[in-house]
N, C-alpha and C. Protein backbone atom coordinates (compact mmCIF):
# COMPACT_ATOMS: atom_id res chain seq x y z
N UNK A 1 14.24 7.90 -17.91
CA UNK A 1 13.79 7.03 -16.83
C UNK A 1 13.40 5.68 -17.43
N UNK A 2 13.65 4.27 -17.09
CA UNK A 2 13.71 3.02 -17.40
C UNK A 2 11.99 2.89 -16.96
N UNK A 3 11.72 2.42 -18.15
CA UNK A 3 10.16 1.74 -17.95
C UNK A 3 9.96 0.69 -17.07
N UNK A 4 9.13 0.76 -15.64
CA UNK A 4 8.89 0.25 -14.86
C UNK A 4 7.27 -1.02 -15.52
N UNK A 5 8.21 -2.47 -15.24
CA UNK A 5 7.57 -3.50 -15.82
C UNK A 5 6.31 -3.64 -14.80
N UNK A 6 4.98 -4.49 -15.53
CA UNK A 6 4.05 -5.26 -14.42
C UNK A 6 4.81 -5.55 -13.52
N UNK A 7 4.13 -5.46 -12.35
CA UNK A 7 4.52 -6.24 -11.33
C UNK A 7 3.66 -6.61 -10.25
N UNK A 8 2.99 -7.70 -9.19
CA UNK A 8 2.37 -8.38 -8.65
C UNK A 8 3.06 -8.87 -7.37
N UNK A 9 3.74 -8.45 -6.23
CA UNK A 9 4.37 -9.13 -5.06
C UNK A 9 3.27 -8.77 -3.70
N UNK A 10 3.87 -9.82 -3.04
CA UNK A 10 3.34 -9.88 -1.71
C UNK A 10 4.44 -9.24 -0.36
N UNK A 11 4.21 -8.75 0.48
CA UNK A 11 5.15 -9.12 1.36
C UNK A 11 4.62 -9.22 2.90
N UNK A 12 5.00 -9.80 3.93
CA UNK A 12 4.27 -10.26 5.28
C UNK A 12 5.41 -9.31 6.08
N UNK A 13 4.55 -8.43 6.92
CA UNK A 13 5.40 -8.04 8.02
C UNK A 13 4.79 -8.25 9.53
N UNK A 14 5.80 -8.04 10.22
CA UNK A 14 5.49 -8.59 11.84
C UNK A 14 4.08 -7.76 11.98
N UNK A 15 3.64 -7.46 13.41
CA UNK A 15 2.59 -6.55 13.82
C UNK A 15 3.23 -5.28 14.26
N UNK A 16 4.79 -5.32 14.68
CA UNK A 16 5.34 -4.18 14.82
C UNK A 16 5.59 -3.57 13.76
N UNK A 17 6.16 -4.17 12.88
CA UNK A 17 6.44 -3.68 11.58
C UNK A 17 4.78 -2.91 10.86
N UNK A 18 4.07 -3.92 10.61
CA UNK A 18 2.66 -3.44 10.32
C UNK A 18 2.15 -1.97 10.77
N UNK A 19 2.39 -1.42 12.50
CA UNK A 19 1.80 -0.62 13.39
C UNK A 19 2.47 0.61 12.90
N UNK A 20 3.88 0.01 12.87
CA UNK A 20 4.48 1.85 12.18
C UNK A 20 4.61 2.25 11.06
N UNK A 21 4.09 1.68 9.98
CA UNK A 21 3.88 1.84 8.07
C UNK A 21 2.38 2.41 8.62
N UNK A 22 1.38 1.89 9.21
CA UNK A 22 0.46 2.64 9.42
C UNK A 22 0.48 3.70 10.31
N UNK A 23 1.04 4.13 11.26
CA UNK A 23 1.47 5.09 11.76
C UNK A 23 1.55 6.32 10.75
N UNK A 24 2.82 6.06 10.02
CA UNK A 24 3.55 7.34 8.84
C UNK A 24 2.40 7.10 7.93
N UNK A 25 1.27 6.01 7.38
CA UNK A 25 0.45 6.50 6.61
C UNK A 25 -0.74 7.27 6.92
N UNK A 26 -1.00 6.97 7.96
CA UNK A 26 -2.41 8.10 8.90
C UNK A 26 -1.59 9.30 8.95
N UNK A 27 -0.15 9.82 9.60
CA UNK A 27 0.34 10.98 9.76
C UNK A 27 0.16 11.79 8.05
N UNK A 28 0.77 11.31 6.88
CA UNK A 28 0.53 11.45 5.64
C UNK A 28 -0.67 11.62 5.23
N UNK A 29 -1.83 10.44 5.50
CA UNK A 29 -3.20 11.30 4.97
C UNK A 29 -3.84 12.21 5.68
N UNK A 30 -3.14 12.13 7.01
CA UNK A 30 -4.38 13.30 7.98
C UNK A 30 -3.32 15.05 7.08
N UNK A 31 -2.05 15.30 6.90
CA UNK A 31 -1.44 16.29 6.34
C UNK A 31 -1.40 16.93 4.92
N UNK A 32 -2.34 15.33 4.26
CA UNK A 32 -2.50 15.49 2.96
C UNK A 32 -0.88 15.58 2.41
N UNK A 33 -0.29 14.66 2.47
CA UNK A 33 1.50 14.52 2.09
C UNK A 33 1.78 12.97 1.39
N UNK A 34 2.00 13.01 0.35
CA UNK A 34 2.57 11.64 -0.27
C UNK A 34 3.27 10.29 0.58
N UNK A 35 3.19 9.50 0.87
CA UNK A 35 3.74 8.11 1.43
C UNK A 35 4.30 7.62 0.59
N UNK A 36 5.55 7.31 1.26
CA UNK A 36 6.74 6.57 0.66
C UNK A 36 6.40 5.07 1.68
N UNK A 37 6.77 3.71 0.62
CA UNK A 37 6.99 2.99 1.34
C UNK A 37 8.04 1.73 0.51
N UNK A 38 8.93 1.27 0.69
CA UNK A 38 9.24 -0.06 -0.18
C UNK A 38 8.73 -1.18 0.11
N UNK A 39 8.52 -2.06 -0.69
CA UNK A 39 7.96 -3.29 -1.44
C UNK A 39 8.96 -4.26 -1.76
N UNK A 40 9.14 -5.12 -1.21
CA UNK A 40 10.40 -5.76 -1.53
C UNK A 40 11.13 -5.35 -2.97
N UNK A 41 11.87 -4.70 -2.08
CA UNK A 41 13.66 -3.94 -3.24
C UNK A 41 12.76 -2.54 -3.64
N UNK A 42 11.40 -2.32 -3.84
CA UNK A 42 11.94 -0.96 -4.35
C UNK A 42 10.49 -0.19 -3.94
N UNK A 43 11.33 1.12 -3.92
CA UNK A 43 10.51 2.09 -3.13
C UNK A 43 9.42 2.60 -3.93
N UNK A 44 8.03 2.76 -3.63
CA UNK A 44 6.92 3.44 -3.88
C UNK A 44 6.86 4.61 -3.42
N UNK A 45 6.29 5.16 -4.51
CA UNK A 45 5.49 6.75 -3.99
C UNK A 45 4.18 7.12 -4.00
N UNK A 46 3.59 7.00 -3.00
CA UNK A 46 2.14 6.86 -2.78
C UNK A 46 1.78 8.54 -2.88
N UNK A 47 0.90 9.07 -3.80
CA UNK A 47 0.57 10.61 -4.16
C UNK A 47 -0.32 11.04 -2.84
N UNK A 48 -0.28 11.85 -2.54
CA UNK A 48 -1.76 12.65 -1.73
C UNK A 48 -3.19 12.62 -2.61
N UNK A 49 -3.26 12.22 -3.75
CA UNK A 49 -4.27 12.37 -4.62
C UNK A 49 -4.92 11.04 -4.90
N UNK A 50 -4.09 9.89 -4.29
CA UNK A 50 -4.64 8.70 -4.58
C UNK A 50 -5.88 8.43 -4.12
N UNK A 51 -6.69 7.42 -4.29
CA UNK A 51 -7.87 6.61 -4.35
C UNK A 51 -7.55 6.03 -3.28
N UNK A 52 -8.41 5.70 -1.95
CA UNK A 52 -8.49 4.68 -1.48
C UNK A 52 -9.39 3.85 -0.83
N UNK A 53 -9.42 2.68 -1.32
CA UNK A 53 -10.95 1.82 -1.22
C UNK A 53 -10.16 0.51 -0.35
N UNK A 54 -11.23 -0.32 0.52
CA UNK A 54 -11.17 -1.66 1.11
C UNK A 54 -11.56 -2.46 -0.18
N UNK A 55 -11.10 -3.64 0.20
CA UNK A 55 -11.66 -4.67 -0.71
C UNK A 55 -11.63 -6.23 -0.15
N UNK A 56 -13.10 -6.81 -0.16
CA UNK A 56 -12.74 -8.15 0.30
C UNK A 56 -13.41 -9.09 -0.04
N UNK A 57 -12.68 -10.23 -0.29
CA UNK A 57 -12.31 -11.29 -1.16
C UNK A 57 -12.72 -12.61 -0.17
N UNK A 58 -13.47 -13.33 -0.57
CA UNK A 58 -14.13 -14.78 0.00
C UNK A 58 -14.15 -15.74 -1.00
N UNK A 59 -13.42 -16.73 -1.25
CA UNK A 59 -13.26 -18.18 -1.55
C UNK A 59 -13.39 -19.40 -1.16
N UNK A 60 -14.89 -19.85 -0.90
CA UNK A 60 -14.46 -21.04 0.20
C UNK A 60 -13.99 -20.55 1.71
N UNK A 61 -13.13 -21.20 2.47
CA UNK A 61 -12.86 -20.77 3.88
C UNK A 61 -11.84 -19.46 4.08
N UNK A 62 -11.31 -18.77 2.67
CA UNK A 62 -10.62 -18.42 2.90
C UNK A 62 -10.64 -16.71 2.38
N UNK A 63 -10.27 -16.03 3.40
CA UNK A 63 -10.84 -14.89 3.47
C UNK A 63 -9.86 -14.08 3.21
N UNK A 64 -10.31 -12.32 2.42
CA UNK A 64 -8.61 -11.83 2.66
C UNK A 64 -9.31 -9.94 2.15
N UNK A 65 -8.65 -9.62 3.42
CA UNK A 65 -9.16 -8.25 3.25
C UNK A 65 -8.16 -7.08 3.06
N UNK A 66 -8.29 -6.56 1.69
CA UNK A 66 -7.18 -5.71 1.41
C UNK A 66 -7.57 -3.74 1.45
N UNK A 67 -6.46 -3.28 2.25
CA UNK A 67 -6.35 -1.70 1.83
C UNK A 67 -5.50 -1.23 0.79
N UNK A 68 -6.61 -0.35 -0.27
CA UNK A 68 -5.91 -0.25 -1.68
C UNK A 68 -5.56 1.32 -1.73
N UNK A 69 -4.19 1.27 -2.55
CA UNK A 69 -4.73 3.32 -2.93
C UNK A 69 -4.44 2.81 -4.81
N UNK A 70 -4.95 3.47 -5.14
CA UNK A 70 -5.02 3.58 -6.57
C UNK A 70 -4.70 4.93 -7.34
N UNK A 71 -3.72 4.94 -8.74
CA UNK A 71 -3.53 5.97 -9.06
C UNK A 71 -2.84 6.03 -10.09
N UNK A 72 -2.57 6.81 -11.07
CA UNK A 72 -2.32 6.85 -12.28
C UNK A 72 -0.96 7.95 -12.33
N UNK A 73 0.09 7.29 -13.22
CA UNK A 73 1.32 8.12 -13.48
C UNK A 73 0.95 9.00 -14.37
């Protein structure tokens, strides 16, 4: 298997788009079942065992509130 480099991307989706990634991720944690999702070009595998914490970030006017899962290969 090819060693997967750092990597750091963003990506913006509509509110429809947004509603049904959270959809399949509430169905996944309420079953306790891994989430798949891609990231621009390539697919993640989110474990049932992951970590997940809020986190939020204030700079001046500009605000930004993130949902994290965290987890170790």
């Amino acid at each position: 298997m090819p060693k997967k480099t750092n990597r750091d991307v963003e990506k913006t989706y509509t509110v429809k788009q947004t509603v049904a990634k959270l959809r399949r991720l509430a169905d996944c944690l309420e079953t306790g079942k891994p989430f798949t999702i891609q990231v621009v070009g390539e697919r993640i595998g989110v474990p049932a065992t992951a970590v997940f914490n809020i986190e939020h970030e204030r700079e001046g006017k500009a605000e930004e509130l993130e949902f994290q899962f965290k987890w170790t290969n």
